[in-house]
N, C-alpha and C. Protein backbone atom coordinates (compact mmCIF):
# COMPACT_ATOMS: atom_id res chain seq x y z
N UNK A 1 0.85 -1.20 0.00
CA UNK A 1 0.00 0.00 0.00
C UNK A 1 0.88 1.24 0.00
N UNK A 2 0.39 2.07 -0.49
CA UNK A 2 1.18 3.17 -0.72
C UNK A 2 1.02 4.58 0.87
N UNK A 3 1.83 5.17 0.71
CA UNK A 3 2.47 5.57 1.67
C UNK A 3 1.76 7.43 1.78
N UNK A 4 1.05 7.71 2.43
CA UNK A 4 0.26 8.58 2.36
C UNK A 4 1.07 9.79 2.03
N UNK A 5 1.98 9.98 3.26
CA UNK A 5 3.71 10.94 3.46
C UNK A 5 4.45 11.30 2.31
N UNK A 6 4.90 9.48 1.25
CA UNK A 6 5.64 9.64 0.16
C UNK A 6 4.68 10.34 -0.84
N UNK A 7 3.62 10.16 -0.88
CA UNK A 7 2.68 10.74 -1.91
C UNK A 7 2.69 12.05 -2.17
N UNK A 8 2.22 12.56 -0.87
CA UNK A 8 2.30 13.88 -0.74
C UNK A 8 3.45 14.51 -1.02
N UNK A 9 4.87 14.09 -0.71
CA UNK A 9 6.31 14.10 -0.88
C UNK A 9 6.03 14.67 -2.17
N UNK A 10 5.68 13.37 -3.24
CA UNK A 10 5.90 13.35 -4.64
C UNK A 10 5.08 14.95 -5.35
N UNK A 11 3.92 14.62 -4.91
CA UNK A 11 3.15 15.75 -5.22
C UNK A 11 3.36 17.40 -4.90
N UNK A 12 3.87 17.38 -4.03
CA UNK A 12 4.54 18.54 -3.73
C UNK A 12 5.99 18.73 -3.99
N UNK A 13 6.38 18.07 -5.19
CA UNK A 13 7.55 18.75 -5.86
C UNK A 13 7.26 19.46 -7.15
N UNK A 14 5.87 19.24 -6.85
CA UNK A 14 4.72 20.40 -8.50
C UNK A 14 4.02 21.37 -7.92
N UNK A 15 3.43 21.14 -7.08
CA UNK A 15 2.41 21.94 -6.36
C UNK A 15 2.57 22.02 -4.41
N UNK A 16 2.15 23.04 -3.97
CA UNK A 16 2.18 23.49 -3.34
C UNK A 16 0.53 22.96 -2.60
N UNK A 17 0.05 22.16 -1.38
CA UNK A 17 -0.85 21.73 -0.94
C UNK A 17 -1.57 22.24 0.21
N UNK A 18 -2.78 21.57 0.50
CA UNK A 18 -3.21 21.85 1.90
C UNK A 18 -4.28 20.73 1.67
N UNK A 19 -4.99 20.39 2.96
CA UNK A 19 -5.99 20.12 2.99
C UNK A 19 -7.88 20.76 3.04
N UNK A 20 -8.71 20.62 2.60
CA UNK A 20 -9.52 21.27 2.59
C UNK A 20 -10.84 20.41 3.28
N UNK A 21 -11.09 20.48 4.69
CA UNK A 21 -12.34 20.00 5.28
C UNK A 21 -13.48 20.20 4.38
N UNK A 22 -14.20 19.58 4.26
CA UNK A 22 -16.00 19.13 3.81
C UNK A 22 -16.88 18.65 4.82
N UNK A 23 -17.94 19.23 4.96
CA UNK A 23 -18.46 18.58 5.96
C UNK A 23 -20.02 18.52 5.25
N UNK A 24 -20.76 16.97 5.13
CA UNK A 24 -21.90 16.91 4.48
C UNK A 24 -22.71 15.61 5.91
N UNK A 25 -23.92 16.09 6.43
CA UNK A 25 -24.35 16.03 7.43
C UNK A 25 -23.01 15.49 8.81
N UNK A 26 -22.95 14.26 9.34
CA UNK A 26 -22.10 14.11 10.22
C UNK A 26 -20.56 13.73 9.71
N UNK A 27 -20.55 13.49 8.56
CA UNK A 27 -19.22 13.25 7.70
C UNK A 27 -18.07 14.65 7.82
N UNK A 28 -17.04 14.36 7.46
CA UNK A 28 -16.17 15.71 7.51
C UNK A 28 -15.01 14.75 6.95
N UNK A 29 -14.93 15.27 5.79
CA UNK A 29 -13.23 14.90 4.92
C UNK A 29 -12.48 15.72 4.70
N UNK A 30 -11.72 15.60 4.12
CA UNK A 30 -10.14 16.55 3.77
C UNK A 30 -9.86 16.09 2.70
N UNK A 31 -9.85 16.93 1.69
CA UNK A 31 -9.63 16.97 0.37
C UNK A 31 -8.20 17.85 -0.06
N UNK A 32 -6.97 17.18 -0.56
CA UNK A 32 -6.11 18.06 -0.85
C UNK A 32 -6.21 18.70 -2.18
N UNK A 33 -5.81 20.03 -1.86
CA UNK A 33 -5.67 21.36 -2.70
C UNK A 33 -4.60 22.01 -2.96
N UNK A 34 -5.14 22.68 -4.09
CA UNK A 34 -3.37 23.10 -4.15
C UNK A 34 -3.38 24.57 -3.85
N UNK A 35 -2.18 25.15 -3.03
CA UNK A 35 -2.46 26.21 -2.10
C UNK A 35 -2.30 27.50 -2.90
N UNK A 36 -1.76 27.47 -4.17
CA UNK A 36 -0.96 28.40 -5.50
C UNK A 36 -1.79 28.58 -6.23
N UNK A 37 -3.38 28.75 -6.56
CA UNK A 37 -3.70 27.96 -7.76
C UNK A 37 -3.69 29.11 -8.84
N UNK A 38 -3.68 30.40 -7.93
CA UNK A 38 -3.43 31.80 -8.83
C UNK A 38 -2.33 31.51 -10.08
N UNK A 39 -0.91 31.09 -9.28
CA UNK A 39 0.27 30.98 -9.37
C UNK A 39 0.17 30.17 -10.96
N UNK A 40 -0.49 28.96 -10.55
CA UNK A 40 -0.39 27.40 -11.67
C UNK A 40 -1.53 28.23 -12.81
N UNK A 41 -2.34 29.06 -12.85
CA UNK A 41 -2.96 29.86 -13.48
C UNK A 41 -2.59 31.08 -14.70
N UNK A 42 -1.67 31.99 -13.79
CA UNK A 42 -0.62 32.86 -14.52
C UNK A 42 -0.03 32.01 -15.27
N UNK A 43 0.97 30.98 -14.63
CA UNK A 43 2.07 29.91 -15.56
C UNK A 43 1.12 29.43 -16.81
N UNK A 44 -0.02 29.10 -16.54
CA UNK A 44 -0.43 27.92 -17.84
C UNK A 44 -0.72 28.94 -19.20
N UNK A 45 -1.33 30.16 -18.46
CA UNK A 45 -2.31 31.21 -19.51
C UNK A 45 -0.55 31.56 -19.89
N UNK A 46 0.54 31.94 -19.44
CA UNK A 46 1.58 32.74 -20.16
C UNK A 46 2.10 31.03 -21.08
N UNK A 47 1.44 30.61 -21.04
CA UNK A 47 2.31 29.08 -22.11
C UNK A 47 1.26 28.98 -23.26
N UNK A 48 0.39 29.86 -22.97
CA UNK A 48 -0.81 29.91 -24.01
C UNK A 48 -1.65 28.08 -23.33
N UNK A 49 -1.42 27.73 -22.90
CA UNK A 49 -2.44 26.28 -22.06
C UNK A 49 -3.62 26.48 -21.97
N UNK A 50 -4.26 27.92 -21.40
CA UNK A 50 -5.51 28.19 -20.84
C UNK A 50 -5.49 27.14 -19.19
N UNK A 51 -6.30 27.37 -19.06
CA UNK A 51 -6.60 27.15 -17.48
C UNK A 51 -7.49 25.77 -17.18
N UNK A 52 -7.45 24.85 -18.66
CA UNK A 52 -8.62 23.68 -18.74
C UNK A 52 -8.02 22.60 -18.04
N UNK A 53 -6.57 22.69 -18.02
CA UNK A 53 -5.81 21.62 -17.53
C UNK A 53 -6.06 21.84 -15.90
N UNK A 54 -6.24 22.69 -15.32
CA UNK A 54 -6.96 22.28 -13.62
C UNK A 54 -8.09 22.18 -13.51
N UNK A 55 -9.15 21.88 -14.20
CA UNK A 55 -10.68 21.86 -14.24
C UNK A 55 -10.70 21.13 -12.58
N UNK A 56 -9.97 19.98 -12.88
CA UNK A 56 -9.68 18.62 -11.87
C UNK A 56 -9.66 18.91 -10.47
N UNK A 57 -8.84 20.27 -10.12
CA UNK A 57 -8.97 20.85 -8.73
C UNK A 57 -8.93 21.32 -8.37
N UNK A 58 -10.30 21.72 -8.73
CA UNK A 58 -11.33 22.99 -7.86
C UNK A 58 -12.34 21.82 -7.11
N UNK A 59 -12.78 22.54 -6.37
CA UNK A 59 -13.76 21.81 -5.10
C UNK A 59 -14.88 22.22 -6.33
N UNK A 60 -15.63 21.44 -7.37
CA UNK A 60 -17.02 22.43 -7.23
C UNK A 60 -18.32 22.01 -6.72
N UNK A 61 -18.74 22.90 -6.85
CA UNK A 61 -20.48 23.08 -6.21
C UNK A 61 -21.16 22.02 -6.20
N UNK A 62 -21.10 21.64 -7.51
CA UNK A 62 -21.83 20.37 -8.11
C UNK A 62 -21.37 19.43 -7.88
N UNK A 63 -20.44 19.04 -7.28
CA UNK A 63 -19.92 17.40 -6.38
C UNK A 63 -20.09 17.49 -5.16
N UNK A 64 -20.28 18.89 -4.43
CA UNK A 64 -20.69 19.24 -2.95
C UNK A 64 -21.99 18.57 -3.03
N UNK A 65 -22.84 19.24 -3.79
CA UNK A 65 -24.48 19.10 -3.98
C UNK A 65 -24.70 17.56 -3.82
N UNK A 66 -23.92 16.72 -4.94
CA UNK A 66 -24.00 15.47 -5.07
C UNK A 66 -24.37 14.63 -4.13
N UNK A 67 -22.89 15.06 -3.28
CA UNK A 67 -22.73 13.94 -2.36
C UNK A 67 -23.94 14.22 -1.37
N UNK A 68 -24.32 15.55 -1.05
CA UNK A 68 -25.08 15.73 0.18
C UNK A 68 -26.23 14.75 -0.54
N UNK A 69 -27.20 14.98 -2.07
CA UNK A 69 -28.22 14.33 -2.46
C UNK A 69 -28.31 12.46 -2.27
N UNK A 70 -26.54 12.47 -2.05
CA UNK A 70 -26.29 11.23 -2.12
C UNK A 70 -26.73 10.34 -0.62
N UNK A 71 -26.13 11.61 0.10
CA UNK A 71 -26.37 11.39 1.83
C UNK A 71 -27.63 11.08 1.65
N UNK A 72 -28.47 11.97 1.20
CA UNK A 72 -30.00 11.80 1.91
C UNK A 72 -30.71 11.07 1.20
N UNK A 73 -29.75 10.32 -0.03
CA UNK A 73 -30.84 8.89 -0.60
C UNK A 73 -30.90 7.71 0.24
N UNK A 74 -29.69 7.69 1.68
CA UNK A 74 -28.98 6.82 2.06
C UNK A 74 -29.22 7.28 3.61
N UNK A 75 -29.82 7.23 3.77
CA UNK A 75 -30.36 7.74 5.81
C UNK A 75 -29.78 6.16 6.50
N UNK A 76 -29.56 5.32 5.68
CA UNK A 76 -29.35 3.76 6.32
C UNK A 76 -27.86 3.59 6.04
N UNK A 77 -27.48 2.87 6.42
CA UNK A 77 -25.93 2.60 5.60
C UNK A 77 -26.52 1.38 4.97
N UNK A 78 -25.13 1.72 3.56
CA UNK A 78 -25.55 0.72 2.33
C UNK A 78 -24.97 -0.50 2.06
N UNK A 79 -25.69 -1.37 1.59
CA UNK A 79 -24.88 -2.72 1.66
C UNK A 79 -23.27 -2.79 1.37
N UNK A 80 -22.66 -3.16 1.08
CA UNK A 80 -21.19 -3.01 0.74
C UNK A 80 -21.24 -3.74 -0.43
N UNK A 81 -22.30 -4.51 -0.83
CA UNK A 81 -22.24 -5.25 -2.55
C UNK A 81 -23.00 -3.95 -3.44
N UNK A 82 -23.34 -2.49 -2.86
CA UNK A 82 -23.81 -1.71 -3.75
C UNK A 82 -22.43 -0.91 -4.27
N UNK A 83 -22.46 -0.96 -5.60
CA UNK A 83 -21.14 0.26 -6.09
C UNK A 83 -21.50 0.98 -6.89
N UNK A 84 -20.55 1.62 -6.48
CA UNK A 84 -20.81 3.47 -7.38
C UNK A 84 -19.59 3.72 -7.92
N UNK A 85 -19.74 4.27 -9.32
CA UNK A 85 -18.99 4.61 -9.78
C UNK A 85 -18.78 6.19 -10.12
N UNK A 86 -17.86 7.33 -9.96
CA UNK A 86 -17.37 8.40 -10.08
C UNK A 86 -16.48 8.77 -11.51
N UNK A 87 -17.35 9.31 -12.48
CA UNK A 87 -16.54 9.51 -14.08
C UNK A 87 -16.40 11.04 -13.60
N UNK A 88 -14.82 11.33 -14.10
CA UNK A 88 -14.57 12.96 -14.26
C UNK A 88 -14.24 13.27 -12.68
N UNK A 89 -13.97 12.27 -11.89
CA UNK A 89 -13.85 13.16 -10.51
C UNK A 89 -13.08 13.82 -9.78
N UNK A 90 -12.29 14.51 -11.19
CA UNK A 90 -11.16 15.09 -10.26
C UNK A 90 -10.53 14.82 -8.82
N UNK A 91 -10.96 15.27 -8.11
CA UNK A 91 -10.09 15.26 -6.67
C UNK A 91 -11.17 13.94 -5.85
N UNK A 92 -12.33 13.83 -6.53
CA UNK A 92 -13.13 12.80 -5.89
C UNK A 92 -14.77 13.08 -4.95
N UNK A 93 -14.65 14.08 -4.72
CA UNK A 93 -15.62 14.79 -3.42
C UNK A 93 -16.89 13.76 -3.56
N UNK A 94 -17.46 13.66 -4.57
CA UNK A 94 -18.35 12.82 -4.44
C UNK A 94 -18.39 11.32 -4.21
N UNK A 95 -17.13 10.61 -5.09
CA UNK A 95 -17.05 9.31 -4.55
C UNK A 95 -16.58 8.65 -3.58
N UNK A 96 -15.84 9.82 -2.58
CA UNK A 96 -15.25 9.32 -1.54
C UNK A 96 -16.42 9.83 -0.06
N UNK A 97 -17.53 10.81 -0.48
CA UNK A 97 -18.25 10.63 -0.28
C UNK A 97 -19.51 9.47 -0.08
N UNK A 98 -19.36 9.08 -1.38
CA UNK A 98 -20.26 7.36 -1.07
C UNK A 98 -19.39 6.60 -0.62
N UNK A 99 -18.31 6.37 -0.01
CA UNK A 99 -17.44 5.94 0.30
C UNK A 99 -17.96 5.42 1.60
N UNK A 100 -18.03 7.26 2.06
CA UNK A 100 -18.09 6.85 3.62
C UNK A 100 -19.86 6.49 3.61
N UNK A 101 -20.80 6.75 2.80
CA UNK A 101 -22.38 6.35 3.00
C UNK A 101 -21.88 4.19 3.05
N UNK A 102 -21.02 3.71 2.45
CA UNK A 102 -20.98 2.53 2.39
C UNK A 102 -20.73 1.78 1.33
N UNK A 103 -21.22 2.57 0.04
CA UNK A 103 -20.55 2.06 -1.32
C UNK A 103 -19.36 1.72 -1.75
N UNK A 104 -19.25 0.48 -2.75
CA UNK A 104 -17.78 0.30 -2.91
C UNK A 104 -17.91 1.11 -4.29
N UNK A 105 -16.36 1.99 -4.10
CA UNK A 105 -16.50 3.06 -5.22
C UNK A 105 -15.48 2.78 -5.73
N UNK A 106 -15.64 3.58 -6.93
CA UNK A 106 -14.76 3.57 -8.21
C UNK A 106 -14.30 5.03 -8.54
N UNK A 107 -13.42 5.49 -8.64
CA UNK A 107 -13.14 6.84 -8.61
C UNK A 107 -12.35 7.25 -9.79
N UNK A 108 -12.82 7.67 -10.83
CA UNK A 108 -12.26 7.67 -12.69
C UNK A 108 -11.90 9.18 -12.65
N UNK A 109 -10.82 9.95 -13.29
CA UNK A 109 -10.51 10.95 -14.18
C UNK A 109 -9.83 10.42 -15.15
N UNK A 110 -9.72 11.33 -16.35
CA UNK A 110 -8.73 10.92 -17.57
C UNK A 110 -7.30 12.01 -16.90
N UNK A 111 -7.34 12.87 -15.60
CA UNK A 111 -6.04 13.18 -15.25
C UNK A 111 -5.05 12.70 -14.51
N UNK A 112 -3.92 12.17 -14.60
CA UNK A 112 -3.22 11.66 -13.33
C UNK A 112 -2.93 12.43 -12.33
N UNK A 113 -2.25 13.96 -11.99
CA UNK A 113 -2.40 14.33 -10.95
C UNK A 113 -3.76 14.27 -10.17
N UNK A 114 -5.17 14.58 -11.03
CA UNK A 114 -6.22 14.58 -10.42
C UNK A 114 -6.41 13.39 -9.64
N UNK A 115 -5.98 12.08 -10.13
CA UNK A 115 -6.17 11.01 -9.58
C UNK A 115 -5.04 10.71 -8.33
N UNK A 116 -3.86 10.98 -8.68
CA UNK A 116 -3.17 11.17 -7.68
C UNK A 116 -3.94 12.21 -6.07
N UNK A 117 -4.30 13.25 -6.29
CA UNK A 117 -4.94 13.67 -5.17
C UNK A 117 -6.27 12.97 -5.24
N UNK A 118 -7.41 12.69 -5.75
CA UNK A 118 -7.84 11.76 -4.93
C UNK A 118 -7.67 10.73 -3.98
N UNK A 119 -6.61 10.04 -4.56
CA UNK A 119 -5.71 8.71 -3.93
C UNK A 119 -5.14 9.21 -2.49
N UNK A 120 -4.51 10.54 -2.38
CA UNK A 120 -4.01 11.31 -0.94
C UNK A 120 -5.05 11.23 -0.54
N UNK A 121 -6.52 12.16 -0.59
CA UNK A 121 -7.61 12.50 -0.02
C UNK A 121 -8.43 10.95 0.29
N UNK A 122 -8.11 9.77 -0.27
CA UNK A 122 -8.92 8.52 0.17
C UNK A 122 -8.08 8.16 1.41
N UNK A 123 -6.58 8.19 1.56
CA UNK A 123 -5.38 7.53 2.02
C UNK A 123 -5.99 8.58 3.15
N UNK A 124 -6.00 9.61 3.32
CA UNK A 124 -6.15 10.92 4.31
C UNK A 124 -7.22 10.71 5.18
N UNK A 125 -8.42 10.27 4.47
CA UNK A 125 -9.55 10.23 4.96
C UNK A 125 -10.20 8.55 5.95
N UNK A 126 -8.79 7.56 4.93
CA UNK A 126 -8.77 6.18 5.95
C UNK A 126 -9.77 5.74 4.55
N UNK A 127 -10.05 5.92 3.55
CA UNK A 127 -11.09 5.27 2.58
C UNK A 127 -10.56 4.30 1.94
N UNK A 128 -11.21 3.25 1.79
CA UNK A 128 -10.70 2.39 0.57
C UNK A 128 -11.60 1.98 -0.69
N UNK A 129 -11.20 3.02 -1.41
CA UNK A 129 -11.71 3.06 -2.63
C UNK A 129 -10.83 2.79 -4.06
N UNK A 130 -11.08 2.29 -5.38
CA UNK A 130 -10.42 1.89 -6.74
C UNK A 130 -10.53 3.13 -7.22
N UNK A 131 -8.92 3.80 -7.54
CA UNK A 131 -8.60 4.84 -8.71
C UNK A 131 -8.32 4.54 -10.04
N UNK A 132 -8.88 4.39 -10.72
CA UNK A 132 -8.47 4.49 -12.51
C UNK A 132 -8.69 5.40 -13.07
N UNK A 133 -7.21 5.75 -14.30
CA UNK A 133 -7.76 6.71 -15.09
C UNK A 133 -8.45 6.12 -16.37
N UNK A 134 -9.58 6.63 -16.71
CA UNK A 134 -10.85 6.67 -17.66
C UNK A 134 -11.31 7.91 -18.36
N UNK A 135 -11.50 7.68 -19.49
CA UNK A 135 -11.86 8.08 -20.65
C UNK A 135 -13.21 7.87 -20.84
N UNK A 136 -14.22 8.33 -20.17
CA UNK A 136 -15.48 7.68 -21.22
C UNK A 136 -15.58 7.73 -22.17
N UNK A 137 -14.64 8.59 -23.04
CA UNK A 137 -15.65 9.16 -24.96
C UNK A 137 -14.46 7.79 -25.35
N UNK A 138 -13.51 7.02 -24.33
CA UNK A 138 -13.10 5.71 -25.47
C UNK A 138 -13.23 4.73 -24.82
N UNK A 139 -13.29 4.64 -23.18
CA UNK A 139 -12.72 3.24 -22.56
C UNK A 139 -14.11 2.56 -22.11
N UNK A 140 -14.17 1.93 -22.07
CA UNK A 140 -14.94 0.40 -21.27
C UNK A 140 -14.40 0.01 -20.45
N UNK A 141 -15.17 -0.19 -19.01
CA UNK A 141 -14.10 -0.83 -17.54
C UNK A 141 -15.14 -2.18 -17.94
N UNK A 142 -15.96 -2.65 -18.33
CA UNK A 142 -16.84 -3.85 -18.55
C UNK A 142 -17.44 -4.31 -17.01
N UNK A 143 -17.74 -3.55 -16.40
CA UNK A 143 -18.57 -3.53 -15.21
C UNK A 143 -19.43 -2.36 -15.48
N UNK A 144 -20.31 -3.19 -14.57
CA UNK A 144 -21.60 -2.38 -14.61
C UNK A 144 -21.92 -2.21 -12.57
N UNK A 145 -22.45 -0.64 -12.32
CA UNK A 145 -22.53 -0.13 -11.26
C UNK A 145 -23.77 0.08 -10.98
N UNK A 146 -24.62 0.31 -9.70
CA UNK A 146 -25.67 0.18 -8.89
C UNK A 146 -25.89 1.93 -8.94
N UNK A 147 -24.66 2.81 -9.03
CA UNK A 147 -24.96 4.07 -8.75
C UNK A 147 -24.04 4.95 -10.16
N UNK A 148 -23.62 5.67 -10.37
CA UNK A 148 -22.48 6.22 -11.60
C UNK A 148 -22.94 7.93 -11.22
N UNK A 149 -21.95 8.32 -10.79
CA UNK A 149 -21.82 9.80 -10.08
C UNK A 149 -20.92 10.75 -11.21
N UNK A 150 -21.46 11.50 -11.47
CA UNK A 150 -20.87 12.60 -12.85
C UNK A 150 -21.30 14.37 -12.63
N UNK A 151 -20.22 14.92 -12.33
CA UNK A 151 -20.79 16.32 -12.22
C UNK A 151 -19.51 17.08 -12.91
N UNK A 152 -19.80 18.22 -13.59
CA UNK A 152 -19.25 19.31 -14.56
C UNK A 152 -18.17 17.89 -15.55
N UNK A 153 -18.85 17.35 -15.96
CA UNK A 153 -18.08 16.48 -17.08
C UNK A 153 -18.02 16.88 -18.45
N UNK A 154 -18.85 17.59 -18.51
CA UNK A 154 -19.11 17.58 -20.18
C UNK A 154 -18.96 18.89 -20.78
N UNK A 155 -17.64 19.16 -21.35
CA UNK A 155 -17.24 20.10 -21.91
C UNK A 155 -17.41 20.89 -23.34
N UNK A 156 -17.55 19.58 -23.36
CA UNK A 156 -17.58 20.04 -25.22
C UNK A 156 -18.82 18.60 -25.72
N UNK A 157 -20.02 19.83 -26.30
CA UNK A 157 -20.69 18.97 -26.81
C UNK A 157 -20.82 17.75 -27.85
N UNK A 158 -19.31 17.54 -28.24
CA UNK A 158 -19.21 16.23 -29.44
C UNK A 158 -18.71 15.41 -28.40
N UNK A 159 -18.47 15.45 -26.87
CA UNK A 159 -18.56 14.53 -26.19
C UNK A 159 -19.61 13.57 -25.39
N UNK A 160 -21.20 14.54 -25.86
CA UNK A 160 -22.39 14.17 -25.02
C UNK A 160 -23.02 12.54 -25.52
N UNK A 161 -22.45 12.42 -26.79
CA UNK A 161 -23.25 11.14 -27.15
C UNK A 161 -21.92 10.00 -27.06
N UNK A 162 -20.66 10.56 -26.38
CA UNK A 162 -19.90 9.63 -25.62
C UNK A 162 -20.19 8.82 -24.29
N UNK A 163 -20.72 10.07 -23.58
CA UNK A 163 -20.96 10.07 -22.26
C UNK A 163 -22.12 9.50 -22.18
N UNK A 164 -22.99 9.43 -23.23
CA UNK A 164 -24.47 8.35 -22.50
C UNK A 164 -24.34 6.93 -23.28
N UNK A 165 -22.97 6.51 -24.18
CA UNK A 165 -23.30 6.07 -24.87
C UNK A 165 -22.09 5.11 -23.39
N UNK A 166 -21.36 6.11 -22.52
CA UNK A 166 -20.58 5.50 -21.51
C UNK A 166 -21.87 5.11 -20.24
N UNK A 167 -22.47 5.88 -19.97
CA UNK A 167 -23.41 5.44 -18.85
C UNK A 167 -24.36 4.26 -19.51
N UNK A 168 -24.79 4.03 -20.80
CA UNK A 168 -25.80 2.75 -21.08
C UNK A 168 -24.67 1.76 -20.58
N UNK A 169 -23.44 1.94 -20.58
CA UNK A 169 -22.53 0.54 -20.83
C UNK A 169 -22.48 -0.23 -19.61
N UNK A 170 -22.21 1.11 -18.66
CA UNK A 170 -22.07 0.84 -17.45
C UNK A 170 -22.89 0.84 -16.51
N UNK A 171 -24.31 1.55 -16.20
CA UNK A 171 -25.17 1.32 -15.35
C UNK A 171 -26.42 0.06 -15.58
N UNK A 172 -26.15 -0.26 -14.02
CA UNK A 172 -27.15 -1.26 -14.01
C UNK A 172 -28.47 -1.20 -14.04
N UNK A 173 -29.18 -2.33 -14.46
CA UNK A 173 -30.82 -2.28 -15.14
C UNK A 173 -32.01 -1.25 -13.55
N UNK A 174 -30.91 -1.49 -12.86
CA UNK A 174 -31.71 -1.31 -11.51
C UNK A 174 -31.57 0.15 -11.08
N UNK A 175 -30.17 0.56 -11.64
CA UNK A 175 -29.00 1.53 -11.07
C UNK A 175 -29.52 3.15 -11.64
N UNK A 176 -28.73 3.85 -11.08
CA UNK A 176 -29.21 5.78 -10.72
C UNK A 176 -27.78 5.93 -11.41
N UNK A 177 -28.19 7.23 -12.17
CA UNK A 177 -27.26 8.13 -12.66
C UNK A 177 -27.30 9.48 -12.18
């Protein structure tokens, strides 16, 4: 298992960190952030990059919202054979969220640092949850999930008939998107 300390080590020879508390009813996580983001902002726009390459970590609204909607589908704790899967989740907020409701989660970006700080923020939080990086507009994991959690994914509209053509693949006959 990997080493929460060395991680962070690694990661902070790019970025500059902190942790960021969440608190959605009695839950409270720590999500790492990066403490510069002005900084990694100036740098990308003077390389001509634009600013698309951190979409991944920002806290937003819409994975806050999630998880709380997620809380209150779930007043019980959930079996541990229910899984959820997380496409686009940057830093994770929502799937490490069903995490702690009881779901076994799956936690997808197509970024590796993004996935790398999720992986701190699961390790941080004591979670044990699966990181892969995923592609919906190409990859197939050939499982199918009980739940599939997706918020600010869809950027560009020649990706929309990727993305449902990724959720038919993967959600179950029973299962919530």
């Amino acid at each position: 298992m990997e080493n929460l300390n060395q991680l962070l080590e690694e990661i902070n020879k790019k970025y500059r960190t902190y942790f960021e508390p969440i608190k959605i009813g009695d839950k409270e996580l720590y999500f790492l952030q990066i403490a510069d983001m002005k900084k990694h902002i100036e740098k990308s726009i003077e390389k001509g990059a634009g600013i698309e390459f951190l979409y991944w970590a920002k806290i937003w609204e819409s994975s806050v919202i999630l998880a709380y909607m997620l809380s209150k589908k779930n007043q019980a704790p959930v079996e541990r054979t229910k899984t959820c899967l997380e496409i686009g989740a940057g830093i994770g907020v929502a799937g490490l969220f069903a995490a702690t409701f009881g779901y076994d989660v799956t936690i997808t970006d197509i970024n590796k640092d993004a996935l790398l700080f999720a992986k701190i923020s699961a390790l941080k939080n004591g979670l044990n949850v699966k990181i892969k990086k995923v592609d919906f507009t190409k990859d197939n994991l050939n499982n199918q999930y009980d739940v599939i959690l997706a918020s600010e994914v869809l950027y560009n509209k020649r990706d929309y008939h990727h993305l449902i053509k990724f959720f038919k693949q993967h959600i179950k006959n029973s299962g919530i998107i």
